[in-house]
C-alpha atoms as a PDB file:
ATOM      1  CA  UNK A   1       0.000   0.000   0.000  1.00  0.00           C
ATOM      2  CA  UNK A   2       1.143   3.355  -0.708  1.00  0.00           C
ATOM      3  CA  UNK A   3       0.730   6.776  -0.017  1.00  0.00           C
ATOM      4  CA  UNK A   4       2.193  10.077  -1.923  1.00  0.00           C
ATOM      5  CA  UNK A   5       1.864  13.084   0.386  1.00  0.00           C
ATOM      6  CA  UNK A   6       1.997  16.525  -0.531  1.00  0.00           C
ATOM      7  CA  UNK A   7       3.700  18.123   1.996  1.00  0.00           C
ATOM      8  CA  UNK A   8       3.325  22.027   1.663  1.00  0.00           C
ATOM      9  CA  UNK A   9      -0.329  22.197   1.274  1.00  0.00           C
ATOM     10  CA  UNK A  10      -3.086  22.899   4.067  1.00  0.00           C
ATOM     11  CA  UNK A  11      -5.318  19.838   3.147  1.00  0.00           C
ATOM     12  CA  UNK A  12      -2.562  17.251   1.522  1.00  0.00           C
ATOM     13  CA  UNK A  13      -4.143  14.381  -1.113  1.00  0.00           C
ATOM     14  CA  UNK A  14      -2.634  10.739  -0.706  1.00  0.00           C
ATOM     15  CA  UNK A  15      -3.117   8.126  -3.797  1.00  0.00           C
ATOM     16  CA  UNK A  16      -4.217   5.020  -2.539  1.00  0.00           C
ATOM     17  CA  UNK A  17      -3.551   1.900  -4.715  1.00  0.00           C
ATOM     18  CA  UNK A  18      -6.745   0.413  -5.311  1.00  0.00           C
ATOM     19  CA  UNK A  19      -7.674  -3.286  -6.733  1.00  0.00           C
ATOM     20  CA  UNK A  20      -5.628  -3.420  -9.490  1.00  0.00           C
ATOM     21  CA  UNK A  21      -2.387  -1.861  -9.938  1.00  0.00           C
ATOM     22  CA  UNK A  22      -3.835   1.186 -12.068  1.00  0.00           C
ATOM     23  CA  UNK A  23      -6.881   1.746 -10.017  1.00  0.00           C
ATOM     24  CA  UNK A  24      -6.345   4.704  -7.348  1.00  0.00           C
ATOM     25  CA  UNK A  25      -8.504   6.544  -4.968  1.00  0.00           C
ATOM     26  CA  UNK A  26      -7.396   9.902  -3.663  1.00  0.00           C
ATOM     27  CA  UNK A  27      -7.622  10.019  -0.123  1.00  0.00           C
ATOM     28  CA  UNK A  28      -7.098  13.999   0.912  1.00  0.00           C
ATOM     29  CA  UNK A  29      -5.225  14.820   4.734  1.00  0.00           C
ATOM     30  CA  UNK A  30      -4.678  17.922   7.059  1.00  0.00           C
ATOM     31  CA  UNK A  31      -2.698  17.430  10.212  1.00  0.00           C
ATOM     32  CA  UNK A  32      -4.801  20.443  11.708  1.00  0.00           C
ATOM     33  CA  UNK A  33      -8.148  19.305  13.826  1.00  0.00           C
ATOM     34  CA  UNK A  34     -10.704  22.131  13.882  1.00  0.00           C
ATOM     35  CA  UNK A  35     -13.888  23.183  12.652  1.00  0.00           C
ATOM     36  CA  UNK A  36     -12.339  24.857   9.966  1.00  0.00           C
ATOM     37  CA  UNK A  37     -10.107  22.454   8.334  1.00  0.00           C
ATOM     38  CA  UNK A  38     -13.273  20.001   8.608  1.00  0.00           C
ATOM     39  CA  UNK A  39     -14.991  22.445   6.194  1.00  0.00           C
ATOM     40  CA  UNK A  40     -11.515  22.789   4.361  1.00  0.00           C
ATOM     41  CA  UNK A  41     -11.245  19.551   4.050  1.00  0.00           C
ATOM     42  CA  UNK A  42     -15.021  18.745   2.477  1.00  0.00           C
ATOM     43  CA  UNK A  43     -14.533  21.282  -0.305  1.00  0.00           C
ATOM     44  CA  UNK A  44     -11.255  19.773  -1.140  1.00  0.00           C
ATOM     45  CA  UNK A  45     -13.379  16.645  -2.413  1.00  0.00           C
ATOM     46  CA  UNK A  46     -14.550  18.651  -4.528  1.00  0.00           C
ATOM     47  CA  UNK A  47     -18.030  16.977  -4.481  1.00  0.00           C
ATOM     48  CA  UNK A  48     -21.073  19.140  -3.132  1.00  0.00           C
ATOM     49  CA  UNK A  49     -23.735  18.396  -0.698  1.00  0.00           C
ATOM     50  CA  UNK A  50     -27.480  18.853  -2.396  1.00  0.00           C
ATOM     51  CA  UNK A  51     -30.526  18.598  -1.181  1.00  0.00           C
ATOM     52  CA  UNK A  52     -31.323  17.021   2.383  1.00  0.00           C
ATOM     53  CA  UNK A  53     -28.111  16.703   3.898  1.00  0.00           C
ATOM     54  CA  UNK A  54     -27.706  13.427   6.798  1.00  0.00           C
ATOM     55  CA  UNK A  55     -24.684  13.722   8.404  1.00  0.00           C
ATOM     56  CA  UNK A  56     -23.989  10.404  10.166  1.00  0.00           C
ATOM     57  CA  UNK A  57     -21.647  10.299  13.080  1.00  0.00           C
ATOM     58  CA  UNK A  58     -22.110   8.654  16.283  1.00  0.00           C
ATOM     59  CA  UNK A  59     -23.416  10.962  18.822  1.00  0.00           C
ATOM     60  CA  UNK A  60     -21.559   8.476  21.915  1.00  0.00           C
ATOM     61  CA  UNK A  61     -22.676   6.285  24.476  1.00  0.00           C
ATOM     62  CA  UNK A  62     -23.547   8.154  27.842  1.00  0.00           C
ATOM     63  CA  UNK A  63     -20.074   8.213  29.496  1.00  0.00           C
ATOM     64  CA  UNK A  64     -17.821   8.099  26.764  1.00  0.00           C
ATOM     65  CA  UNK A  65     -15.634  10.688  26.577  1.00  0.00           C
ATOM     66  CA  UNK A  66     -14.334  10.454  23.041  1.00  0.00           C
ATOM     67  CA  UNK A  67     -17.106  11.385  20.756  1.00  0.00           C
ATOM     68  CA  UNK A  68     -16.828  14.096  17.394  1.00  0.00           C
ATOM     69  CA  UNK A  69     -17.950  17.079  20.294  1.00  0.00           C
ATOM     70  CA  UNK A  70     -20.386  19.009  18.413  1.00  0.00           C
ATOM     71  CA  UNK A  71     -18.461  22.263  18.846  1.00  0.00           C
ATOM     72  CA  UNK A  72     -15.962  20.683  16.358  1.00  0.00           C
ATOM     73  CA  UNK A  73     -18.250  19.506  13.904  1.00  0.00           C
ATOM     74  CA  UNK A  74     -20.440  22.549  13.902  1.00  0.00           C
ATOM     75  CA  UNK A  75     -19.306  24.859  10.967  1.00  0.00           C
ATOM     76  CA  UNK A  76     -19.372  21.796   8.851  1.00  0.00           C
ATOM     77  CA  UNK A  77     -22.933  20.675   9.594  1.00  0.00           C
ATOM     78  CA  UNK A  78     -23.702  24.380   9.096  1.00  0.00           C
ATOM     79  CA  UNK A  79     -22.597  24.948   5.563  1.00  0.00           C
ATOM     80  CA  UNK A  80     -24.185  21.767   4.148  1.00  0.00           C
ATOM     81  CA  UNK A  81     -27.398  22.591   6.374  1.00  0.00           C
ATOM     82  CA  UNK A  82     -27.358  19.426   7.312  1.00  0.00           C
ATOM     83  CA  UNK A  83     -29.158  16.983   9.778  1.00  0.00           C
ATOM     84  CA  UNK A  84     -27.265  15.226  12.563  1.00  0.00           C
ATOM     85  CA  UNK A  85     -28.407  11.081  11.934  1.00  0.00           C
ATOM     86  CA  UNK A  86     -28.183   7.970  14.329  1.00  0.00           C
ATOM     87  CA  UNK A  87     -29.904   5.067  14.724  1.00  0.00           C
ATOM     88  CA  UNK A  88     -30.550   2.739  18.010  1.00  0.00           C
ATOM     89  CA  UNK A  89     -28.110   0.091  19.736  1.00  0.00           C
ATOM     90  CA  UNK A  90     -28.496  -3.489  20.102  1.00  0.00           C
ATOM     91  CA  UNK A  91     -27.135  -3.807  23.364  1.00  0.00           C
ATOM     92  CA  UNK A  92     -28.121  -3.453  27.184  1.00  0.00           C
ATOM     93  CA  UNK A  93     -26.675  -1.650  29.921  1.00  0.00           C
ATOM     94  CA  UNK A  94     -27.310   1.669  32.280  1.00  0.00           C
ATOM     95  CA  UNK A  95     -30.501   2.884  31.179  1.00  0.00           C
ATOM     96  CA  UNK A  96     -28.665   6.502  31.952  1.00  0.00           C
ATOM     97  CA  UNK A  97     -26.096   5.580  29.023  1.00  0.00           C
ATOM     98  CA  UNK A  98     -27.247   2.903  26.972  1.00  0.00           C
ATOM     99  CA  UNK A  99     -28.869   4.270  23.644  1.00  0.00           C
ATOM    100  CA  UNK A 100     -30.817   1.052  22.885  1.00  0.00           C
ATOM    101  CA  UNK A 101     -34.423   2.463  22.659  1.00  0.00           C
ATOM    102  CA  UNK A 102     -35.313   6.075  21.327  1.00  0.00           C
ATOM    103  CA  UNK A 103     -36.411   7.642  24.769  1.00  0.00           C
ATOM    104  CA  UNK A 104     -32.615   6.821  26.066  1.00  0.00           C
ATOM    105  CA  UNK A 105     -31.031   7.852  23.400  1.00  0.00           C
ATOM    106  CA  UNK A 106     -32.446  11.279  23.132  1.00  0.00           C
ATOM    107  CA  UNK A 107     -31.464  11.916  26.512  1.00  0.00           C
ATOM    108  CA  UNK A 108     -27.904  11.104  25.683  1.00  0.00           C
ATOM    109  CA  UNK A 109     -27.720  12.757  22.137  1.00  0.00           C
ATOM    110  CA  UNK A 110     -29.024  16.084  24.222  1.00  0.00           C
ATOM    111  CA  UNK A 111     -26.516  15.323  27.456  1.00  0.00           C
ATOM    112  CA  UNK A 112     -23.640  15.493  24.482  1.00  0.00           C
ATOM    113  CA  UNK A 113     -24.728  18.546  23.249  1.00  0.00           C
ATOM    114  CA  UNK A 114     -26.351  18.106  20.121  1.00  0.00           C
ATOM    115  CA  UNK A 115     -29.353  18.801  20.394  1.00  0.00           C
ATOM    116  CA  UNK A 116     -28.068  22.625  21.234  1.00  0.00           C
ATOM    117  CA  UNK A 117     -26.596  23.194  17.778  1.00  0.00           C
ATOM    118  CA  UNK A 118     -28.511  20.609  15.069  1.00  0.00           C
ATOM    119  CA  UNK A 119     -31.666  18.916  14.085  1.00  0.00           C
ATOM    120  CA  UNK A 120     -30.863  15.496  14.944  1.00  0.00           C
ATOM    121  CA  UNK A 121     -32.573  11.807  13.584  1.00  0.00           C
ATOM    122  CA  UNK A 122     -33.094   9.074  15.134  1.00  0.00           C
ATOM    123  CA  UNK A 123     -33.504   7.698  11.579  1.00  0.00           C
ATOM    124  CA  UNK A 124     -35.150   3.906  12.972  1.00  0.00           C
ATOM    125  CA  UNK A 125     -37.352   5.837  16.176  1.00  0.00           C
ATOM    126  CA  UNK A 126     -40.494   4.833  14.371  1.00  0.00           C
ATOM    127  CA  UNK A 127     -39.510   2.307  11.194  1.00  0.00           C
ATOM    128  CA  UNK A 128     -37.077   0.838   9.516  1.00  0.00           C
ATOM    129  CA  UNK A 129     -36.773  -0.150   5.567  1.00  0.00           C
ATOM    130  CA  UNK A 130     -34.583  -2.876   3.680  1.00  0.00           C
ATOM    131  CA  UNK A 131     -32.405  -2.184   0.862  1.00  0.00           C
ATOM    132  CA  UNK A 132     -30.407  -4.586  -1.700  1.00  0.00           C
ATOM    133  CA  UNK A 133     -27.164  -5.431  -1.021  1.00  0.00           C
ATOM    134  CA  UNK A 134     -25.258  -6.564  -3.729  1.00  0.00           C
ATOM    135  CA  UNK A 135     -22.957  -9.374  -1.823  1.00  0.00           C
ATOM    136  CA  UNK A 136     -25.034 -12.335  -0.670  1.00  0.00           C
ATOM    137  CA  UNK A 137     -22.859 -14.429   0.987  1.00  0.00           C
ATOM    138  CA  UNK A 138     -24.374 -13.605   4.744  1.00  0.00           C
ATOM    139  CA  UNK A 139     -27.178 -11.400   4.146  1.00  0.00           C
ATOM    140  CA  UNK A 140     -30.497 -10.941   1.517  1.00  0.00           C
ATOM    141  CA  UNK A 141     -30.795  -7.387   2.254  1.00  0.00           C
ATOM    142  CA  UNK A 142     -29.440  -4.464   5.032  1.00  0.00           C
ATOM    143  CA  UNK A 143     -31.995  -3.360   7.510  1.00  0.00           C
ATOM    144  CA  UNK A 144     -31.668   0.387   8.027  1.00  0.00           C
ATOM    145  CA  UNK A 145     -33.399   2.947   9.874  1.00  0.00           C
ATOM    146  CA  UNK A 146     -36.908   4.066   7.983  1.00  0.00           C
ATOM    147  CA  UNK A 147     -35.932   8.072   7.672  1.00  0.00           C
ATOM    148  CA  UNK A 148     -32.836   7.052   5.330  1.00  0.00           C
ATOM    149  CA  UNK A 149     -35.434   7.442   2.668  1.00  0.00           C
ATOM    150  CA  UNK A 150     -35.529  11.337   3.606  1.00  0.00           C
ATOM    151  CA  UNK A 151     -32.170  12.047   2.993  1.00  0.00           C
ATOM    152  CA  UNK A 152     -30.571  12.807  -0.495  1.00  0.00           C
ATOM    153  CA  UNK A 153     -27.101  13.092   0.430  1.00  0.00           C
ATOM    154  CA  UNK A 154     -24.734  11.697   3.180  1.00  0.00           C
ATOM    155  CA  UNK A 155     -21.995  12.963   5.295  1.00  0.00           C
ATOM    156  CA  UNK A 156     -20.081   9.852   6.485  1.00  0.00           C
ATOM    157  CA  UNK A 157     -18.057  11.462   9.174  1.00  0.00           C
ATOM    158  CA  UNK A 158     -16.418   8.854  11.031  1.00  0.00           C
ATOM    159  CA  UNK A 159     -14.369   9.076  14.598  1.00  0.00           C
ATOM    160  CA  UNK A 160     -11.450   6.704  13.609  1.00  0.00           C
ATOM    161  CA  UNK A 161     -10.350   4.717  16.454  1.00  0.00           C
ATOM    162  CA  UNK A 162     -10.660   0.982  18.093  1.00  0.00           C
ATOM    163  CA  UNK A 163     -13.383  -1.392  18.390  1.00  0.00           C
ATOM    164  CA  UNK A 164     -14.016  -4.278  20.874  1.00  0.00           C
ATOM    165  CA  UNK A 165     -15.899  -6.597  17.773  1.00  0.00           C
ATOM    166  CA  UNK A 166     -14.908  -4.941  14.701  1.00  0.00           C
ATOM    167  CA  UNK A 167     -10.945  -4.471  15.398  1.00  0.00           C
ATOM    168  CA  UNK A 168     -11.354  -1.053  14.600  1.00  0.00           C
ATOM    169  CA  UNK A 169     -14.010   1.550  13.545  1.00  0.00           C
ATOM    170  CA  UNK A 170     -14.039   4.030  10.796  1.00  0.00           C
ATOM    171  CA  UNK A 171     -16.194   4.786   7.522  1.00  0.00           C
ATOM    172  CA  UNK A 172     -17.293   1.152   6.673  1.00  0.00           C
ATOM    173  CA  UNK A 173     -18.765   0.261  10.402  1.00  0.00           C
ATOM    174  CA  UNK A 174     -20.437   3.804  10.581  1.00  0.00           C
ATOM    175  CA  UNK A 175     -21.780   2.984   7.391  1.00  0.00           C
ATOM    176  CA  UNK A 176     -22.840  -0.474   7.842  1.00  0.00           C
ATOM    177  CA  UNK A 177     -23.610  -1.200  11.920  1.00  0.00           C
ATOM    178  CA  UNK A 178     -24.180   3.090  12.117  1.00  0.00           C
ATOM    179  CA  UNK A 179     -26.823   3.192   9.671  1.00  0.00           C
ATOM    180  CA  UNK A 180     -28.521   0.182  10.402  1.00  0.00           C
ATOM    181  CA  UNK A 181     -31.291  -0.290  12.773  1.00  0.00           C
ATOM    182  CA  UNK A 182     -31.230  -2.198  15.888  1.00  0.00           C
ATOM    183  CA  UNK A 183     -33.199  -4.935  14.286  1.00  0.00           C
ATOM    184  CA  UNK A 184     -30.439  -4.497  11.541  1.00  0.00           C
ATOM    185  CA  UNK A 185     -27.392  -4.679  13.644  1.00  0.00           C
ATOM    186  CA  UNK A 186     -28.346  -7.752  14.781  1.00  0.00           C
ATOM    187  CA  UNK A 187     -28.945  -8.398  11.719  1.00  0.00           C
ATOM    188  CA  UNK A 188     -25.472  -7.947  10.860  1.00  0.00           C
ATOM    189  CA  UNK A 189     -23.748  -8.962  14.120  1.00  0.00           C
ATOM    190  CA  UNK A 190     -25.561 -12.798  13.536  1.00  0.00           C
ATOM    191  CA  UNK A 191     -24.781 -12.634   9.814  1.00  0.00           C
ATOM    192  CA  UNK A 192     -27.703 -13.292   8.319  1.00  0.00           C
ATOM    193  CA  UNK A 193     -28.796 -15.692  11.133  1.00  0.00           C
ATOM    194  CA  UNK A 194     -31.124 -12.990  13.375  1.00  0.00           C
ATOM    195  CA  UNK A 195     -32.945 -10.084  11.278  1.00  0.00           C
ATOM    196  CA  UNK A 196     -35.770  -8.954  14.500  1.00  0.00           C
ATOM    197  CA  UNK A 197     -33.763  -8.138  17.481  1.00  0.00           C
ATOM    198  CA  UNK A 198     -34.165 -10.251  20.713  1.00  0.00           C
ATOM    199  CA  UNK A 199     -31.945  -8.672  23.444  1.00  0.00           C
ATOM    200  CA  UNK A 200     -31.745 -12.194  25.324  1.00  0.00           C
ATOM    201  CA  UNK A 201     -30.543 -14.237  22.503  1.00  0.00           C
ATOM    202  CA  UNK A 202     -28.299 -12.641  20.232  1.00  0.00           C
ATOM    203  CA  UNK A 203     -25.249 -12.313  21.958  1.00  0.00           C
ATOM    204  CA  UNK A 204     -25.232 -16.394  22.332  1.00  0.00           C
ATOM    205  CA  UNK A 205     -23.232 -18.825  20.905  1.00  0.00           C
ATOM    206  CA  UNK A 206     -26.620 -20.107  18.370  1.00  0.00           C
ATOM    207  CA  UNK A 207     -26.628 -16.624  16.600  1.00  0.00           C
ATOM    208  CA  UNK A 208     -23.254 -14.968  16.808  1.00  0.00           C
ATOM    209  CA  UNK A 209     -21.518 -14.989  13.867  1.00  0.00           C
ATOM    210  CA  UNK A 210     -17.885 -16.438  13.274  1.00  0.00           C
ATOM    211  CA  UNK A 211     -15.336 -13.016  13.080  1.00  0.00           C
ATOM    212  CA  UNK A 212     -15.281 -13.257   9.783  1.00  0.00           C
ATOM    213  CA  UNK A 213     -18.368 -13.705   8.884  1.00  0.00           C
ATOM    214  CA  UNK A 214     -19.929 -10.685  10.882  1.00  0.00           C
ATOM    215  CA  UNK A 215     -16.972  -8.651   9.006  1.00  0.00           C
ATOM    216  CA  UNK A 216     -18.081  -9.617   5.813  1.00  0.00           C
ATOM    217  CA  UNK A 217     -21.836  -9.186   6.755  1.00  0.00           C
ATOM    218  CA  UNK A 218     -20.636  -5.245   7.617  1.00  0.00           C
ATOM    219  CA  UNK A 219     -18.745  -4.405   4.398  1.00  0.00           C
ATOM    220  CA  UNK A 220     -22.013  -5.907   2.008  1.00  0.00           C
ATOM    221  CA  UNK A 221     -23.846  -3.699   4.697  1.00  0.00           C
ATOM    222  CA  UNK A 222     -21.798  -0.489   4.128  1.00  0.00           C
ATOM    223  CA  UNK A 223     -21.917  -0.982   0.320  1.00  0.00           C
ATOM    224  CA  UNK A 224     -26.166  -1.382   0.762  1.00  0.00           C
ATOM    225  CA  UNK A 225     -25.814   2.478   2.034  1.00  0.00           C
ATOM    226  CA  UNK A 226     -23.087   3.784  -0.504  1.00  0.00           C
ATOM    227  CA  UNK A 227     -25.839   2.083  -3.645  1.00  0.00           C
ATOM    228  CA  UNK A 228     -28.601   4.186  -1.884  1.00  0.00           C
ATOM    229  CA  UNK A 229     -26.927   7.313  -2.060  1.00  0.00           C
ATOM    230  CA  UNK A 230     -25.123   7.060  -5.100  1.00  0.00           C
ATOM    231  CA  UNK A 231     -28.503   6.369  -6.650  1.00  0.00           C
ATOM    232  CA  UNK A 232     -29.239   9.618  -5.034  1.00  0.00           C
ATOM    233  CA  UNK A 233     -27.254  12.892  -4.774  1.00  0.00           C
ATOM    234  CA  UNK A 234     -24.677  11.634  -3.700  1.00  0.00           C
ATOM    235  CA  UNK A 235     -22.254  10.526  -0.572  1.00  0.00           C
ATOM    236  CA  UNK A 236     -18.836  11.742   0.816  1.00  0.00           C
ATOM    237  CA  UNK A 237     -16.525  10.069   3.712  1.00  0.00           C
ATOM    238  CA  UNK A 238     -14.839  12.334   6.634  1.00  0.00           C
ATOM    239  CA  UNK A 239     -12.387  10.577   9.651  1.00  0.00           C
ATOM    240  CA  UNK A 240     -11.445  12.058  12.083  1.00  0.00           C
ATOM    241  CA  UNK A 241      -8.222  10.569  14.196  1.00  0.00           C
ATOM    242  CA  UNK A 242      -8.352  12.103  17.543  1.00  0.00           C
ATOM    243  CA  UNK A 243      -8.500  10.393  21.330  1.00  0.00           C
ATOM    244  CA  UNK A 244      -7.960   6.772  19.715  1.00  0.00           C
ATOM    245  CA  UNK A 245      -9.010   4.842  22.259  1.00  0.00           C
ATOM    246  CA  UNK A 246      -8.506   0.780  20.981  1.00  0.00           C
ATOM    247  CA  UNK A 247     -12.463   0.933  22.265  1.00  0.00           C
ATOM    248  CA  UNK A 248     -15.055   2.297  20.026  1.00  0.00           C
ATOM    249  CA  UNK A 249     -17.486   5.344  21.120  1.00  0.00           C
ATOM    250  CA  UNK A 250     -20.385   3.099  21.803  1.00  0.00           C
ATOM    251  CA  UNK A 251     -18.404   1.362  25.324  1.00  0.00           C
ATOM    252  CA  UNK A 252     -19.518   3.633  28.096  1.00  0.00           C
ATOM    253  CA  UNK A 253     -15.952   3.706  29.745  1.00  0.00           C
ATOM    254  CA  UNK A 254     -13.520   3.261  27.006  1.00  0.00           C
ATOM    255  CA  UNK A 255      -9.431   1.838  27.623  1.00  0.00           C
ATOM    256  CA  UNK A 256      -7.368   5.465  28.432  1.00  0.00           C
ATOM    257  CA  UNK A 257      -5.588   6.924  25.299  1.00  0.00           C
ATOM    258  CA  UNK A 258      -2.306   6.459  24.150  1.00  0.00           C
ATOM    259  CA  UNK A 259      -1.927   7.725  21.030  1.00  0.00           C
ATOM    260  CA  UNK A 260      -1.713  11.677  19.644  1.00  0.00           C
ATOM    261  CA  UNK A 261      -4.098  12.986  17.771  1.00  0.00           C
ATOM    262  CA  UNK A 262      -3.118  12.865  14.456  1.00  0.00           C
ATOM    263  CA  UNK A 263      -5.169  14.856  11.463  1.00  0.00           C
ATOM    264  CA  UNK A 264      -8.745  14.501   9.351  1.00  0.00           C
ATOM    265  CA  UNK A 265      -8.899  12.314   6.095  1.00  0.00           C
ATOM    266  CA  UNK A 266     -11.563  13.026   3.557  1.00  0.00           C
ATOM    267  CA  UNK A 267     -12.425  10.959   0.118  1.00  0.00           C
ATOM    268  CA  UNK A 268     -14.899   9.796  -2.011  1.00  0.00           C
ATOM    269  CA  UNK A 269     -13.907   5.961  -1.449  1.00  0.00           C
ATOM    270  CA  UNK A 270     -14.991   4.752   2.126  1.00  0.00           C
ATOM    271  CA  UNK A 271     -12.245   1.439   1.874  1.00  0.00           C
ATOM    272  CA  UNK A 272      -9.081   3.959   0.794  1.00  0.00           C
ATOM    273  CA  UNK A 273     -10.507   6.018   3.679  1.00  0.00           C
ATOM    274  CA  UNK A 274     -10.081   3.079   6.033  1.00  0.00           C
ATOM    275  CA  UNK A 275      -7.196   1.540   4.867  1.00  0.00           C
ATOM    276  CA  UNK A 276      -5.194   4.941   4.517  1.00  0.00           C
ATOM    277  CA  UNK A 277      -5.834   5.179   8.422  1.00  0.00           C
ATOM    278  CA  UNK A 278      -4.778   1.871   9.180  1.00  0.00           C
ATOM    279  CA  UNK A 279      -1.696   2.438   7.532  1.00  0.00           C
ATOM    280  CA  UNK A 280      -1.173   5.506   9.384  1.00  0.00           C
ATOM    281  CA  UNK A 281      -1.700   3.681  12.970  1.00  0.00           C
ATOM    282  CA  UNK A 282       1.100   0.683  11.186  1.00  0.00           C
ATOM    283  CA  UNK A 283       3.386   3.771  11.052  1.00  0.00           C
ATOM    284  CA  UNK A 284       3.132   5.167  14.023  1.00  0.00           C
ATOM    285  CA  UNK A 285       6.414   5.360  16.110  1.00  0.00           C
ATOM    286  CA  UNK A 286       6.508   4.144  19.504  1.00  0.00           C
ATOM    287  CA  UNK A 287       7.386   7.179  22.023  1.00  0.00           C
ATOM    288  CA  UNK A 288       6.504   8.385  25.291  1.00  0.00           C
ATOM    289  CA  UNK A 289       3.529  10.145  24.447  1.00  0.00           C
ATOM    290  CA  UNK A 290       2.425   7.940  21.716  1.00  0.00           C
ATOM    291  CA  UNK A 291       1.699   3.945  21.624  1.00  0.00           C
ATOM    292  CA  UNK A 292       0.112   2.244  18.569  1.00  0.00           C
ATOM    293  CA  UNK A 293       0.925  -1.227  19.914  1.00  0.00           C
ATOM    294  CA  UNK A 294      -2.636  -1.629  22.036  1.00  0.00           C
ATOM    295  CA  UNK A 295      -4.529  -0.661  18.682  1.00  0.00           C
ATOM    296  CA  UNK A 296      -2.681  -2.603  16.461  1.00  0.00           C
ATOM    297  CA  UNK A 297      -3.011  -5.509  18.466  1.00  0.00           C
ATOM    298  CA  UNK A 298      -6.562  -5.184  18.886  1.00  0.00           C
ATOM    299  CA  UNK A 299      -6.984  -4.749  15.223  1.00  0.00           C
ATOM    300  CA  UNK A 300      -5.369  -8.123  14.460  1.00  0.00           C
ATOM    301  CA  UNK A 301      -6.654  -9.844  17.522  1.00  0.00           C
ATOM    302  CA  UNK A 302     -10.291  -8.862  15.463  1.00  0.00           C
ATOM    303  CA  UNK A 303      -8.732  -9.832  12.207  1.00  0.00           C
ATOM    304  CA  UNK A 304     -10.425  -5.898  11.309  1.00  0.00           C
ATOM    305  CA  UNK A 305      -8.526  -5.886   7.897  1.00  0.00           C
ATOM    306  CA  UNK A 306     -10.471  -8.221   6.718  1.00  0.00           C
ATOM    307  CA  UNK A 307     -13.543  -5.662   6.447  1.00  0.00           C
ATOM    308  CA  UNK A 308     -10.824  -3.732   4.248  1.00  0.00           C
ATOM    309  CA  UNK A 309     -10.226  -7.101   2.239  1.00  0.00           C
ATOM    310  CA  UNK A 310     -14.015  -7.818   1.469  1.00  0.00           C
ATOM    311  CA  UNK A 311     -15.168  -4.189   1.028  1.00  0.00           C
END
C-alpha cells in the first residue's frame, strides 16, 4: 500500500492503490483538527452536498468521553445545512447511558450537546426499511433505519479509532452497523442468522456470527448504504483521528488513550478512507507520548482488515 503526500499544502491528497495496480482513490489529509479544516477539508473533495443533507456520526454512548464534540463539527454541519443522523443500539446496559431504545437515546444525544446546535434523527425511532445489497454471501438485504429514505445526500463522518468486535471503527462500520437499525445490527452482528432483534438471545453462541463472517456481513452492509446514495445525490466520507481509544465510542468507559491525535482524512472511497488510516496507525512510532501497539493488536486480535479485504 502506498501513499504520496503533498507536503506544503493545508489539506494534503494521498493516492491510494486500489484493486488493481492502475486503479487509485485519492484520499485527501490535514494534520490540523478544527472546525475549519473540517470544512476545508469537504470542499477539497470537490463533491457538493445537495438537497437534504444526513450527516452520520455517532453521537456516543452516555459516558464516553471520546465522541466528534459538536463544537468541532459545527461549521461543517452548518454549511451543508445538514441533519445530525443515528440510529438505536443493540445492546443493554445503564438505562442513563445505553442508547438502545429512542427515549434513552435522546437523553444522551441532548446530554452530548447536540441537540443545542442541530436537528438530529433518530432515523429507525419509528420504522425501519430494507435495501439490496449486492454481496449475498451472509445477508439478503441491510436493515436500516426508515428516515434514510428522507435524505438525499450523506456525510459519512467517522471518529477513527478501536473497536471491541470490529478491530477497529471508521467509515465502513459507521456505514454499515451506524446506519442500520437495531433490528439491523443484529442483523449484521448474527450474519444473516437474526434479522428482529431479541436482546436475550443474540449475543449467544446459536446466533453470533464467526469473526469473519460478521466482518463480511458489515462491508455488504456499508456498500447497501453507498448504492442508496449514489442512486441519489450523492455521498462523501470524513475521519477524524483524535482520542484513539482501541475501544469504540459506543463502550460507556472506554481503555485510556495512548496515542496523539493525528489529522482529518476526507475521500470519495470509504475502503481507501479506512485503509489509509490503518496504515497511518502501522506507522506510528513508539514514544513516550504515543503507543500504537494496544490498537494494532486489537486490530489483528479482530482480524479488522479483513472488512478492508471484502469491502
Amino acid at each position: 500500500m502506498k501513499h504520496f503526500f503533498l507536503r506544503n499544502l493545508a489539506v494534503a491528497a494521498l493516492l491510494v492503490m486500489g484493486t488493481t495496480a492502475w486503479a487509485q482513490s485519492k484520499v485527501y489529509l490535514t494534520r490540523e483538527i478544527s472546525p475549519a479544516s473540517l470544512v476545508r477539508i469537504y470542499k477539497a473533495l470537490g463533491v457538493k452536498a445537495k438537497g437534504r443533507v444526513a450527516v452520520k456520526i455517532s453521537t456516543g454512548e452516555g459516558s464516553n468521553p471520546n465522541y466528534l464534540k459538536p463544537e468541532l463539527i459545527k461549521d461543517l454541519v452548518y454549511d451543508v445545512d445538514g441533519t445530525i443522523v443515528e440510529n438505536n443500539t443493540a445492546y443493554g446496559g445503564d438505562p442513563n447511558d445505553v442508547r438502545n431504545n429512542s427515549a434513552n437515546h435522546w437523553k444522551v444525544i441532548d446530554r452530548h450537546g447536540f441537540t443545542k446546535y442541530f436537528p438530529v434523527d433518530i432515523m429507525d425511532e419509528y420504522d425501519e426499511i430494507r435495501i439490496p445489497v449486492r454481496d449475498h454471501t451472509h445477508l439478503n438485504y441491510d436493515i436500516v433505519g426508515g428516515h434514510l429514505a428522507n435524505y438525499d445526500f450523506m456525510i459519512c463522518l467517522n471518529h477513527f479509532k478501536g473497536h471491541p468486535m470490529g478491530g477497529y471503527g471508521g467509515a465502513i462500520k459507521n456505514l454499515s452497523i451506524g446506519c442500520a437499525s437495531s433490528n439491523g445490527k443484529a442483523y449484521i452482528h448474527t450474519a444473516g442468522k437474526m434479522n428482529k432483534l431479541n436482546m436475550d438471545s443474540v449475543w449467544t453462541p446459536k446466533y453470533i456470527a464467526s469473526q469473519d463472517a460478521f466482518l463480511e456481513s458489515m462491508a455488504a452492509a456499508a456498500q447497501a448504504v453507498v448504492n442508496y446514495f449514489q442512486k441519489e445525490n450523492g455521498i462523501i466520507y470524513i475521519s477524524v483521528m483524535n482520542n484513539m481509544s482501541i475501544d469504540c465510542d459506543c463502550v460507556d468507559h472506554p481503555t485510556p488513550v495512548k496515542l496523539e491525535d493525528y489529522g482529518i482524512l476526507a475521500s470519495t472511497d470509504p475502503v481507501a478512507l479506512d485503509q489509509a488510516c490503518v496504515d497511518i496507525i502501522n506507522n506510528q512510532k513508539v514514544t513516550v507520548k504515543n503507543d500504537p501497539t494496544d490498537l494494532l493488536k486489537r486490530i489483528d486480535k479482530q482480524h479488522g482488515t479483513h472488512t478492508i479485504d471484502w469491502a
